[in-house]
Protein backbone atom coordinates (compact mmCIF):
# COMPACT_ATOMS: atom_id res chain seq x y z
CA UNK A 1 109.72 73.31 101.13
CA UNK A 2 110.94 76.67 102.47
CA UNK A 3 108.63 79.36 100.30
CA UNK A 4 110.25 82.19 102.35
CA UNK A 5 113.47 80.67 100.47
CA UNK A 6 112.61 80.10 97.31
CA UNK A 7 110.14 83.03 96.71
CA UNK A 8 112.54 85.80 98.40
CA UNK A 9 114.04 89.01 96.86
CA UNK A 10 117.46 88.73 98.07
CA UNK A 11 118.53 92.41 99.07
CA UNK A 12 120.21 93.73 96.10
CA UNK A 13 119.24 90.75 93.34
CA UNK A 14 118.15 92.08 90.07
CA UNK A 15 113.96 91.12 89.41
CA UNK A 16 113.06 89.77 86.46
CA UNK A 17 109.37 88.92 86.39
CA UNK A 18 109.52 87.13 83.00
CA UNK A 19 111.94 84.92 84.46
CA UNK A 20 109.35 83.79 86.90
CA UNK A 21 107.11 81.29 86.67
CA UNK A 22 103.28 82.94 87.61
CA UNK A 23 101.90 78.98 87.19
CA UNK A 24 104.07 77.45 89.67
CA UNK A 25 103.01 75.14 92.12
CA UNK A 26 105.48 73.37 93.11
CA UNK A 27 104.88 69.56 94.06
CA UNK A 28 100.98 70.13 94.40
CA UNK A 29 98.48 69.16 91.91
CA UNK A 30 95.47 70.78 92.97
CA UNK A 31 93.50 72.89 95.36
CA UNK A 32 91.68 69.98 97.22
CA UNK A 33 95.02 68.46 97.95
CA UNK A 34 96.64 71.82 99.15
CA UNK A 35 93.31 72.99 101.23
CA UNK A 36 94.60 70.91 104.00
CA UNK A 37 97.87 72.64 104.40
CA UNK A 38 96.56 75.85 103.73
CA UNK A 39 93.97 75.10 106.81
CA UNK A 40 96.40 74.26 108.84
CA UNK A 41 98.43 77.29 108.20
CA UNK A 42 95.73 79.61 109.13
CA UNK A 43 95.12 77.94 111.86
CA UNK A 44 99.38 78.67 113.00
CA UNK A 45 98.41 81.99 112.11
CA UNK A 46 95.57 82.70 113.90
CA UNK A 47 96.86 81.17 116.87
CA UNK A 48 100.10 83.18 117.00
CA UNK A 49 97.96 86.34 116.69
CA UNK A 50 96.79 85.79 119.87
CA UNK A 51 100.12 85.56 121.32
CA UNK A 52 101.02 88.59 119.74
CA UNK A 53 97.77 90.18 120.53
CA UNK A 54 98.45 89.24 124.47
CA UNK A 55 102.20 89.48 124.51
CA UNK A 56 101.95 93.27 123.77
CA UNK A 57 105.19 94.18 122.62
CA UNK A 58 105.57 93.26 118.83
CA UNK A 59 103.63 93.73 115.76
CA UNK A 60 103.23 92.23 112.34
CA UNK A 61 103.05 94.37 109.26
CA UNK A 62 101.78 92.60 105.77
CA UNK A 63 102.06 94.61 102.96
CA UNK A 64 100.14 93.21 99.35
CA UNK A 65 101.01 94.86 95.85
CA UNK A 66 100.03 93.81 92.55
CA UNK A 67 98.84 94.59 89.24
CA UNK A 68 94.82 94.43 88.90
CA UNK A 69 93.17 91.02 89.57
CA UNK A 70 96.07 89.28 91.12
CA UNK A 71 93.72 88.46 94.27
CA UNK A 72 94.69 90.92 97.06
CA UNK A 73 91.57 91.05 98.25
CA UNK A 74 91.54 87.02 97.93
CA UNK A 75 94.19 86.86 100.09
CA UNK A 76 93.02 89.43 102.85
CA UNK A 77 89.74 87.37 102.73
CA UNK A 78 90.95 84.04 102.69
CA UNK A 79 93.94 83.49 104.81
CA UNK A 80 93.16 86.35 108.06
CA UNK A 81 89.36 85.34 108.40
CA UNK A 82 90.47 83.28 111.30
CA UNK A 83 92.24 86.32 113.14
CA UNK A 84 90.71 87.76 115.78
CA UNK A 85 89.29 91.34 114.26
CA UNK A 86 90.22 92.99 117.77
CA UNK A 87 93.99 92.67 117.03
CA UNK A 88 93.92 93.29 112.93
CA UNK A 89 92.84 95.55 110.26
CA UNK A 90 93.11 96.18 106.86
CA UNK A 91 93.86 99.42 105.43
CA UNK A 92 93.50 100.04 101.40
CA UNK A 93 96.03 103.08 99.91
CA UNK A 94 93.68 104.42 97.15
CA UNK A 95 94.13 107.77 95.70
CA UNK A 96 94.90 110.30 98.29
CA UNK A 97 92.35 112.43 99.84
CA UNK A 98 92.89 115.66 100.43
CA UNK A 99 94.85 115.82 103.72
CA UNK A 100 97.14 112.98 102.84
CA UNK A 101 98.56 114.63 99.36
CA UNK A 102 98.76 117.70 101.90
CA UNK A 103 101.36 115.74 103.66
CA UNK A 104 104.55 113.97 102.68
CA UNK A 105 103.84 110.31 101.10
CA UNK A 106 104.68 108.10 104.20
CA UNK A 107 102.29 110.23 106.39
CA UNK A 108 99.03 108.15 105.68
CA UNK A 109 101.60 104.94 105.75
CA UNK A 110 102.94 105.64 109.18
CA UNK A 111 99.45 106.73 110.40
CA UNK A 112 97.86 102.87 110.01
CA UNK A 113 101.51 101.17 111.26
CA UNK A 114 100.97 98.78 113.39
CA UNK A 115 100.56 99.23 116.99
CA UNK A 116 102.26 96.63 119.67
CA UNK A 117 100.09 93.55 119.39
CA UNK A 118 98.78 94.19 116.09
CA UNK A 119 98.92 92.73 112.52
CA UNK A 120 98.01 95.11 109.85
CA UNK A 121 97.42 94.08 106.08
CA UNK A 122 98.27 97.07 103.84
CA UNK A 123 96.34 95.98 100.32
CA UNK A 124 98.66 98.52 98.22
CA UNK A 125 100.70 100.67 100.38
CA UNK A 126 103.18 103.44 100.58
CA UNK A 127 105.05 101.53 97.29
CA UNK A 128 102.10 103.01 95.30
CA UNK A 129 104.10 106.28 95.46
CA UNK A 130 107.20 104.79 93.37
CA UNK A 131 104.62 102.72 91.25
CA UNK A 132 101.67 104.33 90.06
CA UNK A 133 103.40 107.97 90.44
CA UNK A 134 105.96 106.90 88.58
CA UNK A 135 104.18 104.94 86.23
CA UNK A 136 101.88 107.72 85.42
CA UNK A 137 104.47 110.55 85.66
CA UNK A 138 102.71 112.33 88.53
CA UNK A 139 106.12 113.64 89.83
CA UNK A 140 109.20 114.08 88.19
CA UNK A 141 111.99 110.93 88.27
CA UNK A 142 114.00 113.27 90.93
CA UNK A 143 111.47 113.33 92.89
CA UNK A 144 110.23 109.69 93.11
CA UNK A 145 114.00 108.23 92.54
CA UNK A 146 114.80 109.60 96.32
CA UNK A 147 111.73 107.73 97.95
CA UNK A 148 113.54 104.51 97.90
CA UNK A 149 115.93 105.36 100.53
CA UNK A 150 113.33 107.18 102.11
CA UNK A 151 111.11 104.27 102.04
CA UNK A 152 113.80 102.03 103.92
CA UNK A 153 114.26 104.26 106.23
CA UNK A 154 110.82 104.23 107.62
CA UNK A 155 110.34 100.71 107.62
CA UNK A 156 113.79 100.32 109.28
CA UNK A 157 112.09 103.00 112.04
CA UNK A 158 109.26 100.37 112.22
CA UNK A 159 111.58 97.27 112.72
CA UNK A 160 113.42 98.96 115.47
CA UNK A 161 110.09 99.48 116.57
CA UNK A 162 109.15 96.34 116.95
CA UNK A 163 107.36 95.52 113.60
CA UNK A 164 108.06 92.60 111.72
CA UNK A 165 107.56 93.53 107.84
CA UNK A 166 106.80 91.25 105.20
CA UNK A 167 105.62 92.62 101.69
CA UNK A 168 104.16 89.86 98.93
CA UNK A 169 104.06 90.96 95.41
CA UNK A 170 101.54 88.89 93.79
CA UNK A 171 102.46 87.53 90.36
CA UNK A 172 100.23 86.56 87.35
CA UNK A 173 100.81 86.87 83.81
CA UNK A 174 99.02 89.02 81.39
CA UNK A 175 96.50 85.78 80.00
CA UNK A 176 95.39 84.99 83.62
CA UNK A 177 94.83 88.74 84.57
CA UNK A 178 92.50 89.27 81.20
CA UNK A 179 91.05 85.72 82.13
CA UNK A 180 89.70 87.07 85.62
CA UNK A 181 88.78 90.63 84.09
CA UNK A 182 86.50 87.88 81.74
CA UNK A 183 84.79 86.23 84.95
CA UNK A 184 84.10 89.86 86.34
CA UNK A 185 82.08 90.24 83.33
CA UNK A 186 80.11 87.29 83.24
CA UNK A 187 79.46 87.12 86.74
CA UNK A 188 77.07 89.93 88.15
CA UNK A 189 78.52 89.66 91.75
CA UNK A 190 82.11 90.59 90.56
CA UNK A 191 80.36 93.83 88.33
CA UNK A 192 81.33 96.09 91.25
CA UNK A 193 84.79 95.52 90.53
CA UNK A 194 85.23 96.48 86.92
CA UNK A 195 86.46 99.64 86.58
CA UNK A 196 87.37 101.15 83.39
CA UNK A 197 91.05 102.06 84.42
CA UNK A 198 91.40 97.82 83.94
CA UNK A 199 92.04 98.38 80.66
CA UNK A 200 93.20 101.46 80.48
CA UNK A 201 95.84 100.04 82.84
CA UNK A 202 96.91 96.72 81.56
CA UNK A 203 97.83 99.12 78.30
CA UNK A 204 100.77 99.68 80.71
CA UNK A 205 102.32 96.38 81.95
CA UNK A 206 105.40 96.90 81.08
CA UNK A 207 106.33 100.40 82.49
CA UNK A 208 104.57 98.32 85.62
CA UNK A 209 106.63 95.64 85.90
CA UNK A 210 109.86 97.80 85.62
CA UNK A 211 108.93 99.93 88.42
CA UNK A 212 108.23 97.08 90.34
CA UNK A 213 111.36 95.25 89.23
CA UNK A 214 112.71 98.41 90.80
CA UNK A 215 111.23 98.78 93.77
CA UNK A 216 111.93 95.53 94.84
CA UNK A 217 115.77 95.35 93.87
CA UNK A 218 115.93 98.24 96.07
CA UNK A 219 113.48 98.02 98.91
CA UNK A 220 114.13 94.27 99.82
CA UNK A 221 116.36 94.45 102.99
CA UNK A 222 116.77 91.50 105.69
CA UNK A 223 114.39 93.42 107.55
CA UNK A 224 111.79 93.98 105.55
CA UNK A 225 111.55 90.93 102.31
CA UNK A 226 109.79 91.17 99.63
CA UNK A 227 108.65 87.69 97.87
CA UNK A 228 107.21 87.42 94.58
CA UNK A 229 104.49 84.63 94.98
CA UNK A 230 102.85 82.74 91.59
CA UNK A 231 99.55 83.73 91.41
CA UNK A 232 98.09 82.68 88.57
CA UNK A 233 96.51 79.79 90.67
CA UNK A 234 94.91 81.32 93.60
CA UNK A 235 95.04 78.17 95.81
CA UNK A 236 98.61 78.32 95.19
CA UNK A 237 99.22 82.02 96.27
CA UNK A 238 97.08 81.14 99.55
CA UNK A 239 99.06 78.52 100.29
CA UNK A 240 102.62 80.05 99.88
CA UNK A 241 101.32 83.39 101.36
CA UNK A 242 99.92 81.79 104.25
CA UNK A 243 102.91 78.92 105.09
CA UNK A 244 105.81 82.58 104.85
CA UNK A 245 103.73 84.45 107.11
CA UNK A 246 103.29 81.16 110.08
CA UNK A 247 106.85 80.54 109.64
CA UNK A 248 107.72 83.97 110.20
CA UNK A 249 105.64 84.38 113.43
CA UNK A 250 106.56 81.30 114.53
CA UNK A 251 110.27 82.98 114.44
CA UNK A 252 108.91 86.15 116.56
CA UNK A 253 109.17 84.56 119.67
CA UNK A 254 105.56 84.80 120.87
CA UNK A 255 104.68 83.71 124.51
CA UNK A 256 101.88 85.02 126.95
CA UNK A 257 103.17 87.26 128.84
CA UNK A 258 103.54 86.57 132.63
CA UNK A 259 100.77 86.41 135.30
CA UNK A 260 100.51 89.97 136.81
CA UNK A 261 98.32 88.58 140.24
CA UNK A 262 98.72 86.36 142.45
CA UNK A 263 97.25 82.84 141.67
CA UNK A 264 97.05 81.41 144.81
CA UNK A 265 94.87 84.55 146.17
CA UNK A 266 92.83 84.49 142.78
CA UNK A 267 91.97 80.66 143.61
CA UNK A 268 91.14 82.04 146.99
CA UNK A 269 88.66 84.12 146.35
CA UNK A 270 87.42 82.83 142.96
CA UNK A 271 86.15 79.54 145.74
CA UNK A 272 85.00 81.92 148.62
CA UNK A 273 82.70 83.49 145.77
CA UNK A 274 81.54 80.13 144.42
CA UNK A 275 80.96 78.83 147.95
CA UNK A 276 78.65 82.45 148.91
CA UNK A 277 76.62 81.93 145.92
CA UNK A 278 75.94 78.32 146.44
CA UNK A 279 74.98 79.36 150.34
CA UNK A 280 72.61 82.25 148.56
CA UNK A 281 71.02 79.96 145.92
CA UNK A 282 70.27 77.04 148.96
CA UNK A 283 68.30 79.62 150.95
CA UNK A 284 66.63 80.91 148.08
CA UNK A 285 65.09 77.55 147.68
């Protein structure tokens, strides 16, 4: 099955998250029978880094956003373990410091964009400023209404750039996410996560899931998707999550980049080295 089909936000569709299924999983049953595939997907991915680690000249740009407990951090942790750390990071948009609200909203976006070669994971991202602000009424509607535009404009900038942009909204329903916020409780190595904004927040689903109905009608472009993945099982969101993104590189066009030396010379030498140290090592003796 194509996920990058069936999970896409055609540019200019109408979201409606109630209309989507948060339980789906398609033709699998279970995790043990999807683990395989899911493997096998990391592997693509982690292979494809390299050749977009060596190649040089393109970048990949992942951006996560969902309401609390929807398993960003799952994600990050589960499906780009396998990448090689020299060629990824992970940058996480919480409340601005000081300097970035000094600046315009992009400016802490466009600072961690992707260099050529790179894959960045953005868990929450420059969307938080027609989300949360808006949400939360932190600027007026005229002020928040124009970043739309504004934020397709910059990640046009980045696809011209190079970048390859793909942005996963992770879906669960309103039982699963008070489900999870129950494990946190009763499990002292998820305590660090409760926050008492969980609450406070959930208060506000639905003013949540309009802006992001929003934000997504008007932000998905051909060059820059968004896909609304079912969450609610996490094995499921892995496996979608990970299968889009290996597909996607695949279509990048990755290939090492050609031999700058000359082999023949390399050999050469490589041999006349080998054969001095084998000379050096029989007199030693």
């Amino acid at each position: 099955m194509s996920y990058r089909k069936k999970f896409i936000v055609e540019p200019g569709a109408k979201v409606r998250l109630s209309k989507i299924d948060a339980s789906y999983t398609g033709k699998h049953e279970s995790d043990k029978k999807a683990a395989p595939e899911i493997a096998k997907h990391v592997q693509r991915m982690d292979k494809l880094q390299y050749l977009l680690y060596a190649d040089g000249n393109q970048s990949l740009l992942v951006v996560l956003q969902a309401l609390d407990a929807a398993g960003k951090d799952g994600v990050i942790r589960h499906l780009f373990s396998g990448m090689n750390p020299q060629g990824t990071s992970v940058f996480g948009f919480k409340q601005p410091s000081k300097a970035e609200a000094d600046h315009d909203f992009l400016w802490r976006a466009h600072l961690r964009a992707p260099s050529k070669g790179e894959v960045v994971i953005f868990n929450r991202s420059h969307y938080e400023d027609v989300l949360v602000v808006r949400v939360h009424k932190l600027v007026e509607q005229a002020v928040w209404s124009k970043r739309y535009d504004l934020i397709n404009d910059f990640e046009k900038m980045l696809t011209q750039n190079g970048t390859t942009i793909l942005k996963f909204y992770l879906h669960i329903s309103p039982d699963e996410q008070l489900r999870r916020f129950g494990q946190r409780i009763e499990d002292p190595s998820r305590h660090w996560k409760i926050s008492e904004s969980d609450y406070t927040e959930r208060e506000l689903w639905p003013q949540y899931i309009e802006a992001y109905e929003d934000a997504m009608a008007l932000t998905s472009t051909k060059r820059a998707p968004w896909y609304v993945i079912p969450s609610n099982h996490k094995w499921f969101r892995n496996l979608a999550v990970s299968k889009i993104i290996a597909d996607t590189m695949d279509e990048m066009g990755l290939k090492l980049p050609p031999v700058h030396v000359d082999l023949a010379e390399t050999r050469r030498k490589f041999h006349a080295a080998g054969q001095k140290a084998a000379r050096g090592s029989a007199r030693k003796k």
